[in-house]
PDB file of N, CA and C in Angstrom:
ATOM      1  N   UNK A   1       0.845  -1.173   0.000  1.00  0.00           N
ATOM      2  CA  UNK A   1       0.000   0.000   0.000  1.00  0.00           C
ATOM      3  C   UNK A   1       0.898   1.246   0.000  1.00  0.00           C
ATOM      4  N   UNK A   2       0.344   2.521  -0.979  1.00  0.00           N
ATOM      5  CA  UNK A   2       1.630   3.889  -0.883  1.00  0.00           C
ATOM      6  C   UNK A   2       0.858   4.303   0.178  1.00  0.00           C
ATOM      7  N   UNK A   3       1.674   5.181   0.753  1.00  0.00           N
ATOM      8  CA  UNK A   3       1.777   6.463   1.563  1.00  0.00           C
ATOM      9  C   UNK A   3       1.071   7.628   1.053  1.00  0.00           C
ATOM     10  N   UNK A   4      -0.123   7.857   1.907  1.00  0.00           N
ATOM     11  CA  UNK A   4      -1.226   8.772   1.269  1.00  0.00           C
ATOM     12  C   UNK A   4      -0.141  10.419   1.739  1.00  0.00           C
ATOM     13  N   UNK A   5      -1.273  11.232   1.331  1.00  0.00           N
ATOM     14  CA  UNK A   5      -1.157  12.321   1.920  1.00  0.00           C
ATOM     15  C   UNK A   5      -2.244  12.351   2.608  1.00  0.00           C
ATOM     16  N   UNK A   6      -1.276  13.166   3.896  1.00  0.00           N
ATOM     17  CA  UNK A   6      -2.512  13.474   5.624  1.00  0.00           C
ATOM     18  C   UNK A   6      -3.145  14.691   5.683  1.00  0.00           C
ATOM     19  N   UNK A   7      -2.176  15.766   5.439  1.00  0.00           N
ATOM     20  CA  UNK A   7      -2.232  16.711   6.317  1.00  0.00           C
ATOM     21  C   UNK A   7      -2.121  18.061   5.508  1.00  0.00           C
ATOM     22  N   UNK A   8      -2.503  18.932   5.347  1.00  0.00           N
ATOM     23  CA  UNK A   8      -1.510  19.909   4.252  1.00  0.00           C
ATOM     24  C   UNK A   8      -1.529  21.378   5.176  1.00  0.00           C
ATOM     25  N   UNK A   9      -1.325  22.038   5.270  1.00  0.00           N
ATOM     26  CA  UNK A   9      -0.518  23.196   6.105  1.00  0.00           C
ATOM     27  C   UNK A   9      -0.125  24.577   5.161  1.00  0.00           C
ATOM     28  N   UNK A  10      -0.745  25.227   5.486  1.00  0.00           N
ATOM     29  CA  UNK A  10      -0.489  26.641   4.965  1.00  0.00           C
ATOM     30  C   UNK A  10       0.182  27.795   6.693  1.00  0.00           C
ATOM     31  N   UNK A  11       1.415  27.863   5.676  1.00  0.00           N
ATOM     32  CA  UNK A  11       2.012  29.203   6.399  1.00  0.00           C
ATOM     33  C   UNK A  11       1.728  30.559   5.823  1.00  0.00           C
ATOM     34  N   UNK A  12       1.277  31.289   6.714  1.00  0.00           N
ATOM     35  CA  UNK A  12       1.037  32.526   6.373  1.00  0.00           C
ATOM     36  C   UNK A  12       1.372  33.932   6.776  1.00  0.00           C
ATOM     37  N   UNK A  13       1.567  35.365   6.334  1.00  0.00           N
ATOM     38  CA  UNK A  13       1.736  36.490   7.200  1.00  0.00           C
ATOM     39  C   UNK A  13       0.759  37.174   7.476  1.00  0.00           C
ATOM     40  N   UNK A  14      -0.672  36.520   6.694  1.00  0.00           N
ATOM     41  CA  UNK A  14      -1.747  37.025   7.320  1.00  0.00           C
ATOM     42  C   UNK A  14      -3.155  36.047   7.225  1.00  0.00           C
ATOM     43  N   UNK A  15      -3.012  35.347   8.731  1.00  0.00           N
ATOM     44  CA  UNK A  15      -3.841  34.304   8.912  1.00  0.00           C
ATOM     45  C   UNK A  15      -5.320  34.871   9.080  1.00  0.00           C
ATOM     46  N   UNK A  16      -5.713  35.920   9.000  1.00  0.00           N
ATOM     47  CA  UNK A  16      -7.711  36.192   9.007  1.00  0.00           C
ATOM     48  C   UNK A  16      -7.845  36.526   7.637  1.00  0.00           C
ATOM     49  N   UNK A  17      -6.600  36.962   6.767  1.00  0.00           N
ATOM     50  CA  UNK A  17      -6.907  36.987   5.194  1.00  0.00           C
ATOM     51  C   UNK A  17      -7.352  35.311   4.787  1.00  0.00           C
ATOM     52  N   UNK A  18      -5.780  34.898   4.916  1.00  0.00           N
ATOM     53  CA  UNK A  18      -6.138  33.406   4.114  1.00  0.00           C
ATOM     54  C   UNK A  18      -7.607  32.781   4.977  1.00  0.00           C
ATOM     55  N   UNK A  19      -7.633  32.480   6.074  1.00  0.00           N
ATOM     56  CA  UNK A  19      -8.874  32.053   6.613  1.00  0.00           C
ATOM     57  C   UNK A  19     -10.236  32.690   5.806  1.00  0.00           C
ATOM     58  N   UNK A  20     -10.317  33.664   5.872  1.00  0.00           N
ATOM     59  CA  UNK A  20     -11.974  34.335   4.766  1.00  0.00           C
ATOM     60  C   UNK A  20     -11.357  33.828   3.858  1.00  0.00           C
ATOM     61  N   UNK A  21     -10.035  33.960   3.149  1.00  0.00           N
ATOM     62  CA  UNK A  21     -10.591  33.514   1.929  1.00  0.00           C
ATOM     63  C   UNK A  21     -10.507  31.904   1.195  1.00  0.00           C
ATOM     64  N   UNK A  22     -10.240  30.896   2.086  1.00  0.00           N
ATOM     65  CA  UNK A  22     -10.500  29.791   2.176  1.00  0.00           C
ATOM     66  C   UNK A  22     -11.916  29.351   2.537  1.00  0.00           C
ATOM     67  N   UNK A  23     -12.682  29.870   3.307  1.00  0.00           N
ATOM     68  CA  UNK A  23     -13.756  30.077   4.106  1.00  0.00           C
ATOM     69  C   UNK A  23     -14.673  30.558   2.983  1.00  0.00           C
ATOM     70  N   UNK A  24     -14.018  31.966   2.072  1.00  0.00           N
ATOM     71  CA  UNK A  24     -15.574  31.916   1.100  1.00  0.00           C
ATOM     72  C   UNK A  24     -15.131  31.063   0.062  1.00  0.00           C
ATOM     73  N   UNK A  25     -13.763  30.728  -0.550  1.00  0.00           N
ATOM     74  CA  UNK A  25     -13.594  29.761  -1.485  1.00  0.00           C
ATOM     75  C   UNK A  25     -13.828  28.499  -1.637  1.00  0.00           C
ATOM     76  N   UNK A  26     -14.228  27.819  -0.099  1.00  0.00           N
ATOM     77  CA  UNK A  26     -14.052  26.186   0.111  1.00  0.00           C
ATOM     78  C   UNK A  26     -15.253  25.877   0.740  1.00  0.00           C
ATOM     79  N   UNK A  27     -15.938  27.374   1.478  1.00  0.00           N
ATOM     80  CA  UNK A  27     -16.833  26.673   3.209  1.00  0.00           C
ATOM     81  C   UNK A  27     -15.804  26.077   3.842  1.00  0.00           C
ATOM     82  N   UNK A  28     -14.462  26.047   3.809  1.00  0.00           N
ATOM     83  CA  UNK A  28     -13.926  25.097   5.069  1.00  0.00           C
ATOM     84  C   UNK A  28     -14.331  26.152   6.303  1.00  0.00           C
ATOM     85  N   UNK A  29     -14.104  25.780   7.430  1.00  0.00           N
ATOM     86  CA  UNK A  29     -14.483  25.907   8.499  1.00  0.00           C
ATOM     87  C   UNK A  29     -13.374  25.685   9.923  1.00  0.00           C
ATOM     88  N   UNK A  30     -12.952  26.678  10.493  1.00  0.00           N
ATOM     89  CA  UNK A  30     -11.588  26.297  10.936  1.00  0.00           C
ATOM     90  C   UNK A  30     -11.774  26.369  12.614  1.00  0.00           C
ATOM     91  N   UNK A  31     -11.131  25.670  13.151  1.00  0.00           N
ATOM     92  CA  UNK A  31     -11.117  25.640  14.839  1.00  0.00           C
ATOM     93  C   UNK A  31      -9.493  26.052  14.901  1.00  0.00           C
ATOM     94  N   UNK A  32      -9.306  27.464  16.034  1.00  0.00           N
ATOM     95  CA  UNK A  32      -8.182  28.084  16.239  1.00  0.00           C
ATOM     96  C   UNK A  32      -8.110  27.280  17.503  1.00  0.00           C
ATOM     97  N   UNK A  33      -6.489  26.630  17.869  1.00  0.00           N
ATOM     98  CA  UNK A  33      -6.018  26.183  18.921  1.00  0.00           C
ATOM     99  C   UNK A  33      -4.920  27.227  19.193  1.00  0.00           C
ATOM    100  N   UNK A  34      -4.433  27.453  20.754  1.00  0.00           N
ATOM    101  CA  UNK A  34      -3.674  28.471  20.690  1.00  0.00           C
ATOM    102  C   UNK A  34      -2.175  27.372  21.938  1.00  0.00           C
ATOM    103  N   UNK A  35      -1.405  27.382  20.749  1.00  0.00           N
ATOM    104  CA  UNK A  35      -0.452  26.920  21.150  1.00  0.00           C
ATOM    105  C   UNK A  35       1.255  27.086  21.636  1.00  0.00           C
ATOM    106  N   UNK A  36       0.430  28.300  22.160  1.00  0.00           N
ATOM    107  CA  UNK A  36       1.402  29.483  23.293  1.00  0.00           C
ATOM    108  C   UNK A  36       2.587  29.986  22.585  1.00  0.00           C
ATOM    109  N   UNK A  37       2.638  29.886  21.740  1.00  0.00           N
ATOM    110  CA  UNK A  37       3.475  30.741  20.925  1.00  0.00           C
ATOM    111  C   UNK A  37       2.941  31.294  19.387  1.00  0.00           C
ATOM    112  N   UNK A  38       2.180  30.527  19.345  1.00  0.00           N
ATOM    113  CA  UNK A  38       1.323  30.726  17.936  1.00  0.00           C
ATOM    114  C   UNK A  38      -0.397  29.922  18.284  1.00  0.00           C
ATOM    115  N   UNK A  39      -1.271  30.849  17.302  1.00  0.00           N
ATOM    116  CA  UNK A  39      -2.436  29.887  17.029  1.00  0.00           C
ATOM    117  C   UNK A  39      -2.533  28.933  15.745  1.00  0.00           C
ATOM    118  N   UNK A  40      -2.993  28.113  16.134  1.00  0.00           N
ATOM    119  CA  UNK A  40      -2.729  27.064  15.096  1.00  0.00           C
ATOM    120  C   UNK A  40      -4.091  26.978  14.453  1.00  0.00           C
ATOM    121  N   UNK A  41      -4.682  27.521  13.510  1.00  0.00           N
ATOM    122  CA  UNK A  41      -6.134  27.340  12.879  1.00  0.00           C
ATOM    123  C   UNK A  41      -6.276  25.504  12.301  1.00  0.00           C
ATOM    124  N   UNK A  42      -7.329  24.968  12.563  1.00  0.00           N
ATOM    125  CA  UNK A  42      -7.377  23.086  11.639  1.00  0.00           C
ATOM    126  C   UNK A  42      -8.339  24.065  10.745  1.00  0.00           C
ATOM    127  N   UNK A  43      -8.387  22.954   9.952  1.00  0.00           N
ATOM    128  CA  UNK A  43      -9.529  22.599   8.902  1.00  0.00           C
ATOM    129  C   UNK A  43      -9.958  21.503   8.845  1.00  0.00           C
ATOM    130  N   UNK A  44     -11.229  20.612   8.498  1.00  0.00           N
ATOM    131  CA  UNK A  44     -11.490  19.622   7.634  1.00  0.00           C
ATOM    132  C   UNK A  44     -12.379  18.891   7.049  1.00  0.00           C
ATOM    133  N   UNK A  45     -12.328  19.607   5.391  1.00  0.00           N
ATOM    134  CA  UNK A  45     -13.403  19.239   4.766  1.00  0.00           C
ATOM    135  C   UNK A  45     -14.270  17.827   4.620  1.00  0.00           C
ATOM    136  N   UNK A  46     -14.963  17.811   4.090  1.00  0.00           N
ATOM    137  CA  UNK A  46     -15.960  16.451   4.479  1.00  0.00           C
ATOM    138  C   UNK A  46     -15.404  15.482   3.415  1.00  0.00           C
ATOM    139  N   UNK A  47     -14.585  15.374   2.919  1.00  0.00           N
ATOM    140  CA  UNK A  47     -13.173  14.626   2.375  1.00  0.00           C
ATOM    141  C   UNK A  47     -11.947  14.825   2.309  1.00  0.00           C
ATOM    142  N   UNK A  48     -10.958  13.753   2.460  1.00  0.00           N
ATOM    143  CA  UNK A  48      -9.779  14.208   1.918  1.00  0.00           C
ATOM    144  C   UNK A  48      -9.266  14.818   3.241  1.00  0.00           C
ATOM    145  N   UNK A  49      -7.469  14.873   3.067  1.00  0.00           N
ATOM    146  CA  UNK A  49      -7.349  15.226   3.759  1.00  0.00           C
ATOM    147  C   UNK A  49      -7.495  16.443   4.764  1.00  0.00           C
ATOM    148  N   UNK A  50      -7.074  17.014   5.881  1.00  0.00           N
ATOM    149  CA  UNK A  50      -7.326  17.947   6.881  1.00  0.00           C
ATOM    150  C   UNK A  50      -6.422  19.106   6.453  1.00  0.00           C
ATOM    151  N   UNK A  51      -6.112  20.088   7.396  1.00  0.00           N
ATOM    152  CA  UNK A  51      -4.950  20.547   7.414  1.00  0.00           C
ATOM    153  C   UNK A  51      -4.648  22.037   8.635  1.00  0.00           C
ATOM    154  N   UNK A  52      -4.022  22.605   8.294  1.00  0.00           N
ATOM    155  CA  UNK A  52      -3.890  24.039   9.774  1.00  0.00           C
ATOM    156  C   UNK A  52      -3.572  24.934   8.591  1.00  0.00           C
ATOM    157  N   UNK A  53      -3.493  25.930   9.358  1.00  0.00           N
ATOM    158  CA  UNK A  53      -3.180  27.839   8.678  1.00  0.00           C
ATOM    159  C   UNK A  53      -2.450  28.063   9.924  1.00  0.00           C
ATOM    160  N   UNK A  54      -1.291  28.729  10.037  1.00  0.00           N
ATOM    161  CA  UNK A  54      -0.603  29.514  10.777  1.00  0.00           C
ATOM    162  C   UNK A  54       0.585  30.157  10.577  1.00  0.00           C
ATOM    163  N   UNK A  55       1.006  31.362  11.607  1.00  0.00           N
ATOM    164  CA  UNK A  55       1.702  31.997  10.593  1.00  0.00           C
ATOM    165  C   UNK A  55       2.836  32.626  12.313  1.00  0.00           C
ATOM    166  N   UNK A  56       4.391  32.342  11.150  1.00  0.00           N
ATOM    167  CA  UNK A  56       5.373  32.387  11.881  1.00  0.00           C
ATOM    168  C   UNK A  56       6.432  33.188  11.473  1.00  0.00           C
ATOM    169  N   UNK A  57       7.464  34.614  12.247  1.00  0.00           N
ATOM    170  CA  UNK A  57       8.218  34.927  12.008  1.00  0.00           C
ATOM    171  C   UNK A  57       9.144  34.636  11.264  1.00  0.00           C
ATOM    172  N   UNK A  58       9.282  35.357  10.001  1.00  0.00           N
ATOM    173  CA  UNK A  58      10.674  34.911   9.191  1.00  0.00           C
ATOM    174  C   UNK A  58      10.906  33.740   8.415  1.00  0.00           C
ATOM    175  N   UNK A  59       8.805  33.385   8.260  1.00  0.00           N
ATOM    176  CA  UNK A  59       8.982  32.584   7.421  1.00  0.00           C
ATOM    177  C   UNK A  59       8.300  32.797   6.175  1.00  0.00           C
ATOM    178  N   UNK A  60       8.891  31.824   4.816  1.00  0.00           N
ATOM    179  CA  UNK A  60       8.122  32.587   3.457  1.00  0.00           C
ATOM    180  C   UNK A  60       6.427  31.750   3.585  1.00  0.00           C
ATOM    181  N   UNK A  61       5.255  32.464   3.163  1.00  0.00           N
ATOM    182  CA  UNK A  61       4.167  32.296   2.546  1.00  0.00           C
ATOM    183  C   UNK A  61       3.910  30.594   1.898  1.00  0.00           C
ATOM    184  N   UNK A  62       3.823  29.802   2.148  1.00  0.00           N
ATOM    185  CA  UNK A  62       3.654  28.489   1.185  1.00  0.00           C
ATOM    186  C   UNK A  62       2.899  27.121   2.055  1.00  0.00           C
ATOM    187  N   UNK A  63       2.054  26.422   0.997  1.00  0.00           N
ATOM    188  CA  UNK A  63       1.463  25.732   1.476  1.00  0.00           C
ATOM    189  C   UNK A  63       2.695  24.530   1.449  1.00  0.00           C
ATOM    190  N   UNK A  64       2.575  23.165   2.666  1.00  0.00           N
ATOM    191  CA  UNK A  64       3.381  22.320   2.869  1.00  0.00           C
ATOM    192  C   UNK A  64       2.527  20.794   3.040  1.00  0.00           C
ATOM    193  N   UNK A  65       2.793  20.036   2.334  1.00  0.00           N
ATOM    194  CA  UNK A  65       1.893  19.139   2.330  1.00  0.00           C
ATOM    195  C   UNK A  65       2.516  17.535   3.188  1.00  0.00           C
ATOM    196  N   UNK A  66       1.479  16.692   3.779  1.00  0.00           N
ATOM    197  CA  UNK A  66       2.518  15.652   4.796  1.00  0.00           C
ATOM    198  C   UNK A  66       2.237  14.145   4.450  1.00  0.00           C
ATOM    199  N   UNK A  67       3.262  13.613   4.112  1.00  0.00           N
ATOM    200  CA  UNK A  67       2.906  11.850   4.056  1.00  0.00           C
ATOM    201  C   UNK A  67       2.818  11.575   5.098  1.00  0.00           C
ATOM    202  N   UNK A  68       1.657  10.485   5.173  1.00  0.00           N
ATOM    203  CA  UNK A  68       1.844   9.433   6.194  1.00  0.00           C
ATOM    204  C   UNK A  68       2.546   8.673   6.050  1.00  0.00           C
ATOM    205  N   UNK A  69       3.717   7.989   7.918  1.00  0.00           N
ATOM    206  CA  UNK A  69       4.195   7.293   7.366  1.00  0.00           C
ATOM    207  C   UNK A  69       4.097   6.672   8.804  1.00  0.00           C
ATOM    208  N   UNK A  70       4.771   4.805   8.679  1.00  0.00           N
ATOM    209  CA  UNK A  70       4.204   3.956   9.883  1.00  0.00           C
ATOM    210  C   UNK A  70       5.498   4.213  11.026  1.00  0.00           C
ATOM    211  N   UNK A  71       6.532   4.786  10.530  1.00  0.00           N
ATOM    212  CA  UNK A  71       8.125   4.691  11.291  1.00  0.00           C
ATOM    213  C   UNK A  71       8.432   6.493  10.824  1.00  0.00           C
ATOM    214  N   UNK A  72       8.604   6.884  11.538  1.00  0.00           N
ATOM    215  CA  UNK A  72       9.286   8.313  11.023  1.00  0.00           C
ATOM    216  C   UNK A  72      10.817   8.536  11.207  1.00  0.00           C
ATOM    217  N   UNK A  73      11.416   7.513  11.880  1.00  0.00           N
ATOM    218  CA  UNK A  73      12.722   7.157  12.080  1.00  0.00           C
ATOM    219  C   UNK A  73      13.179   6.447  10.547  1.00  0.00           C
ATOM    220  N   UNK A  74      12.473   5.475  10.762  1.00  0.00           N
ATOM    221  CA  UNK A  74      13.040   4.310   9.277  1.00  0.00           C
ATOM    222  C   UNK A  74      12.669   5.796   8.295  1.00  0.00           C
ATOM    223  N   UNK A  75      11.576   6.044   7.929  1.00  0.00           N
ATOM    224  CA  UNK A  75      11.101   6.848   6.679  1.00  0.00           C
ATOM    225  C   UNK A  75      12.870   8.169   6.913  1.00  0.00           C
ATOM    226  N   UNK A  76      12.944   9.032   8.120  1.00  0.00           N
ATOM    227  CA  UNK A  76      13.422   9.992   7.746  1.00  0.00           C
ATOM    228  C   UNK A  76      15.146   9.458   6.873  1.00  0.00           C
ATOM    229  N   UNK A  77      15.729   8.213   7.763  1.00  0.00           N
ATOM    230  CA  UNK A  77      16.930   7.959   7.356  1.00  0.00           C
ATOM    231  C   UNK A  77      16.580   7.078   5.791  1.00  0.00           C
ATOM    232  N   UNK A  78      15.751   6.605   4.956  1.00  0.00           N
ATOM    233  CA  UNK A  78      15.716   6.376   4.367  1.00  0.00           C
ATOM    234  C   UNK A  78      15.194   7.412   3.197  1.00  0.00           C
ATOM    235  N   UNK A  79      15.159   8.710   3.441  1.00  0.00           N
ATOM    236  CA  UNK A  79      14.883   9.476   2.333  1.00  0.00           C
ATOM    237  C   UNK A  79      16.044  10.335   2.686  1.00  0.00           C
ATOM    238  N   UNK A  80      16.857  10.166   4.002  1.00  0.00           N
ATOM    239  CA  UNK A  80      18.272  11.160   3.288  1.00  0.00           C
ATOM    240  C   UNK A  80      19.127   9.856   2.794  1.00  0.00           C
ATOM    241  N   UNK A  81      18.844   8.785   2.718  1.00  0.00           N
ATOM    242  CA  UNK A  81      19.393   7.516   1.995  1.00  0.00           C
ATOM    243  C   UNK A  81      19.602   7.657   0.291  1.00  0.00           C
ATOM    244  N   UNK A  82      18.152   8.723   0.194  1.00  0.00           N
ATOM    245  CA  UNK A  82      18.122   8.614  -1.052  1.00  0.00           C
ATOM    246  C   UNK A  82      18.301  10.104  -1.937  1.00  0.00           C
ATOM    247  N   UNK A  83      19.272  10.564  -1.207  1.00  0.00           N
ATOM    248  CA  UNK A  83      19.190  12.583  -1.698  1.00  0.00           C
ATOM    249  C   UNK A  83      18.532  13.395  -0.710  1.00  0.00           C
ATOM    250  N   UNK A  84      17.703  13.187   0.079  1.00  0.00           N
ATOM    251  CA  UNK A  84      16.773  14.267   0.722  1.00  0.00           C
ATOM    252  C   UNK A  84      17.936  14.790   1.751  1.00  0.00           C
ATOM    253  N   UNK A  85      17.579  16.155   1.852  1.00  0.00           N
ATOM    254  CA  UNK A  85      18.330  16.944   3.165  1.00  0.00           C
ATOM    255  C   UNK A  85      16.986  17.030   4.155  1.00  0.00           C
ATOM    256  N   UNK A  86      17.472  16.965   5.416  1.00  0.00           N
ATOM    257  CA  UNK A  86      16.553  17.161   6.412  1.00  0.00           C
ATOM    258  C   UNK A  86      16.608  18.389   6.861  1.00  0.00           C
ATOM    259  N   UNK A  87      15.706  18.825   6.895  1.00  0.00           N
ATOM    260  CA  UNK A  87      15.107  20.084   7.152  1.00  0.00           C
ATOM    261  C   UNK A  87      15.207  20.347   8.894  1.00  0.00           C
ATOM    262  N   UNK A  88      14.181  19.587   9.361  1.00  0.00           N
ATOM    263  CA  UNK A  88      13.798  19.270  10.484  1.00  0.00           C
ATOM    264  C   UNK A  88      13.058  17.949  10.848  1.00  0.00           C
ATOM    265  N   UNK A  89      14.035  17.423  11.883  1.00  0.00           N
ATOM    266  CA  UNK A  89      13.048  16.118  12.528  1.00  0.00           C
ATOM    267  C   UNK A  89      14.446  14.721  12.309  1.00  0.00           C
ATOM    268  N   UNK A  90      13.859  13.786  12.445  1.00  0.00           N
ATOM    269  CA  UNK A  90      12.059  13.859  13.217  1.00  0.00           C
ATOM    270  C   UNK A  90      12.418  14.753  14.913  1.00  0.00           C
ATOM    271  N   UNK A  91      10.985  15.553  15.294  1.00  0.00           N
ATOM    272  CA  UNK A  91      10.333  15.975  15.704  1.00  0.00           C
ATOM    273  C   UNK A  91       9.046  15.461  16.488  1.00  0.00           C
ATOM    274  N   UNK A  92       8.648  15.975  17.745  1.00  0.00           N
ATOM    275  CA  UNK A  92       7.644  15.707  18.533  1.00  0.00           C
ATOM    276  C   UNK A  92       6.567  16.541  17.791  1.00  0.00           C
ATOM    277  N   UNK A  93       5.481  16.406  17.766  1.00  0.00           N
ATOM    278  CA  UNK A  93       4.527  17.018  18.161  1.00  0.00           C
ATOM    279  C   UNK A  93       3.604  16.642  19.279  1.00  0.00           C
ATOM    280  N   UNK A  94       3.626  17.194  20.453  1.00  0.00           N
ATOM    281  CA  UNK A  94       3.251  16.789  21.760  1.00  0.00           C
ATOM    282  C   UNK A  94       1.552  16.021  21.445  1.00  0.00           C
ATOM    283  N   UNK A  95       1.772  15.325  21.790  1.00  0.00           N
ATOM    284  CA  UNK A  95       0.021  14.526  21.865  1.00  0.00           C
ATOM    285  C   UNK A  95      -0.435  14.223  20.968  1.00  0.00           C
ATOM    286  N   UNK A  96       0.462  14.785  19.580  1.00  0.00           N
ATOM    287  CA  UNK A  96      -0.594  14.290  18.023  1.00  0.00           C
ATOM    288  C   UNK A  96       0.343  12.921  17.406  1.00  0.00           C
ATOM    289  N   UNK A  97       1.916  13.154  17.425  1.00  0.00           N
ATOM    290  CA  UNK A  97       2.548  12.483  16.464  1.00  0.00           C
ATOM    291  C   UNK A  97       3.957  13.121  16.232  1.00  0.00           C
ATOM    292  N   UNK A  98       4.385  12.596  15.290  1.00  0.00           N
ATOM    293  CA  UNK A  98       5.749  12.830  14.674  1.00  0.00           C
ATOM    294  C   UNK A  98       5.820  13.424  13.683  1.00  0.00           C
ATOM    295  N   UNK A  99       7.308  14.456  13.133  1.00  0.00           N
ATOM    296  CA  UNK A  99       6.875  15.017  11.907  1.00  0.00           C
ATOM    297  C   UNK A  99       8.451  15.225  11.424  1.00  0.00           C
ATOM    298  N   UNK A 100       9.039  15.180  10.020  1.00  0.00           N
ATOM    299  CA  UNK A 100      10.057  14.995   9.708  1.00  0.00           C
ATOM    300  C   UNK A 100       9.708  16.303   7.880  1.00  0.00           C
ATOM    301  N   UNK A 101      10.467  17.624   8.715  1.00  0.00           N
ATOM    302  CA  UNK A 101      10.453  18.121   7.571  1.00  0.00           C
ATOM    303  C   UNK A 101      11.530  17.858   6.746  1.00  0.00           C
ATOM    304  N   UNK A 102      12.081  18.051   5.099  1.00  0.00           N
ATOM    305  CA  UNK A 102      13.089  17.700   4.241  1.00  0.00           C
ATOM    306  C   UNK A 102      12.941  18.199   3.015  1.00  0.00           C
ATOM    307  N   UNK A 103      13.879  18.612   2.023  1.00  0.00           N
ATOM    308  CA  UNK A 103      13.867  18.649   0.914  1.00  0.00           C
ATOM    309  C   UNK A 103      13.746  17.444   0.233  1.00  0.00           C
ATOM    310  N   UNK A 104      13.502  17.107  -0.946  1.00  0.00           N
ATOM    311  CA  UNK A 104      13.928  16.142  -2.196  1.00  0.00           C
ATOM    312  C   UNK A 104      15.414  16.062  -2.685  1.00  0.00           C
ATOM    313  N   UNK A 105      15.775  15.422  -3.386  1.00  0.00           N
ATOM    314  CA  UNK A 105      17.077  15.761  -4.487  1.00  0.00           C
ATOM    315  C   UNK A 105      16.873  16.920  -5.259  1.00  0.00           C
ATOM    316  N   UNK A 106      15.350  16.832  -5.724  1.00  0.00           N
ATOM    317  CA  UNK A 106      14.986  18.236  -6.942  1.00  0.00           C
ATOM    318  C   UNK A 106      14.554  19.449  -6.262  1.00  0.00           C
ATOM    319  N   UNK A 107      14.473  19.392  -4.880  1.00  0.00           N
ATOM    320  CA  UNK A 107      14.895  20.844  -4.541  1.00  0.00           C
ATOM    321  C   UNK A 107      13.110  21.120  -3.680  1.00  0.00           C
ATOM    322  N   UNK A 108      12.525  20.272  -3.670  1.00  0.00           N
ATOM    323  CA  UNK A 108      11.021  20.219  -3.366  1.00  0.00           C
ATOM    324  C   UNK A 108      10.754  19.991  -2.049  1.00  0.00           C
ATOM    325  N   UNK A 109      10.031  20.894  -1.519  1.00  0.00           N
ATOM    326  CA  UNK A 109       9.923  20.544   0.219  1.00  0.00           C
ATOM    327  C   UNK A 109       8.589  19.599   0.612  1.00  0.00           C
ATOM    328  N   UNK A 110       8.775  18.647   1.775  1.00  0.00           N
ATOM    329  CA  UNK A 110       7.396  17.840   1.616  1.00  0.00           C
ATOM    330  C   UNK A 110       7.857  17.321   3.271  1.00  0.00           C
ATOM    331  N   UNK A 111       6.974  17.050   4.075  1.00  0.00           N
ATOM    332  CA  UNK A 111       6.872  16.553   5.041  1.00  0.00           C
ATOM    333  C   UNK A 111       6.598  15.656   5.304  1.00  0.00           C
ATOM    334  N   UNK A 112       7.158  14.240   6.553  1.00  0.00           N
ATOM    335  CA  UNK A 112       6.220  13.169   6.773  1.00  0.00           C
ATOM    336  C   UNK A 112       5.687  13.412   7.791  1.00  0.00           C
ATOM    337  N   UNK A 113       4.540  12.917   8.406  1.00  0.00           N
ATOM    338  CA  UNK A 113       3.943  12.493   9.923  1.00  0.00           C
ATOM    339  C   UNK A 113       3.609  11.682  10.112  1.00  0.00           C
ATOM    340  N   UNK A 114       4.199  10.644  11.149  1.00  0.00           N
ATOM    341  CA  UNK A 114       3.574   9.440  12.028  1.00  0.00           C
ATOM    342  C   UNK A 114       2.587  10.099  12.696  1.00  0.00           C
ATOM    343  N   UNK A 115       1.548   9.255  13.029  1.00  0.00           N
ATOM    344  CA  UNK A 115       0.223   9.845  14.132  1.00  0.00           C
ATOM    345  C   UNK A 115       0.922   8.965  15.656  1.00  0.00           C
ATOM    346  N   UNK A 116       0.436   9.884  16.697  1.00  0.00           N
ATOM    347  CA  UNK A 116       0.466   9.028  17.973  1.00  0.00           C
ATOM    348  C   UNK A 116      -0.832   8.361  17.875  1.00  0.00           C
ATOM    349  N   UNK A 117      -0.798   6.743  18.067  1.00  0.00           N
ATOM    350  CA  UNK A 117      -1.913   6.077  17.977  1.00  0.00           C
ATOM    351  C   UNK A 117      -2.787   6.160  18.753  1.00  0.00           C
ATOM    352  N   UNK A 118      -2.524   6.786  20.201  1.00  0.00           N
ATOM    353  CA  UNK A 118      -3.311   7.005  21.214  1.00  0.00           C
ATOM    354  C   UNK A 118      -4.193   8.714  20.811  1.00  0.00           C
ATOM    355  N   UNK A 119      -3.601   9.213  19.989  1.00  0.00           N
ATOM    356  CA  UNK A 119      -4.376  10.630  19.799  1.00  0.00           C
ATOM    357  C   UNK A 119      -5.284  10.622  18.566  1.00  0.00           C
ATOM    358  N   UNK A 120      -6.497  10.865  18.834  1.00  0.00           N
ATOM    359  CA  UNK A 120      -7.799  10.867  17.795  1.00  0.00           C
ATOM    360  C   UNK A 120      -8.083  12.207  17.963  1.00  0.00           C
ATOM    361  N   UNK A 121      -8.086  12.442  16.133  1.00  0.00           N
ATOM    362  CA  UNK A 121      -8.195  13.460  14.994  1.00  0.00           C
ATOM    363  C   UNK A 121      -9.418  14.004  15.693  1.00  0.00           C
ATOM    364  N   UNK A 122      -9.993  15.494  15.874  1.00  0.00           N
ATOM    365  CA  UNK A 122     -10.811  15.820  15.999  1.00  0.00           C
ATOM    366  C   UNK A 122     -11.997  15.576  14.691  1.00  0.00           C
TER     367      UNK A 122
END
């Protein structure tokens, strides 16, 4: 079986713009968590995957999209096995899962996330 995509993630410098205009473009519908240094907006439409809006100092504008994967250890050393630079990770995310940001060989940024099996998706 491949490795779907989970999660997709928009960084932003202005999170009540992109929110309306996801909101009149999609109806998505977003729940803000505030995760003491930033708020983290979810989404998730009535298919397909989920995703957040949030927005962080000094970083560029771009949506980031996340494989699932069953090992985020095996997955991260096996994609700098194969060209990828690691970005970041693997990484905690407290109570949800794991997350391993990286480039490609061709220069393309893409993320994985393990889920913590004990934490259910709102």
């Amino acid at each position: 079986m491949s490795n779907p995509f989970v999660h997709l993630e928009l960084c932003t410098s202005d999170t009540k713009k992109a929110k309306d205009f996801y909101s009149d473009l999609f109806g998505w519908q977003f729940s803000d968590t505030d995760m003491g240094n930033m708020i983290y907006s979810t989404f998730k439409p009535s298919s397909g995957p989920g995703g957040g809006i949030f927005s962080m100092p000094n970083m560029p504008t771009a949506w980031l999209a996340y494989v699932g994967v069953e090992d985020i250890h095996a997955a991260t050393e096996k994609a700098k096995s194969l060209g990828a630079t690691i970005c970041n990770g693997p990484m905690e995310i407290p109570n949800v899962g794991w997350m391993t940001m990286l480039t490609d060989p061709t220069g393309a940024t893409i993320a994985m996330f393990q889920p913590n099996p004990s934490h259910k998706p709102a």
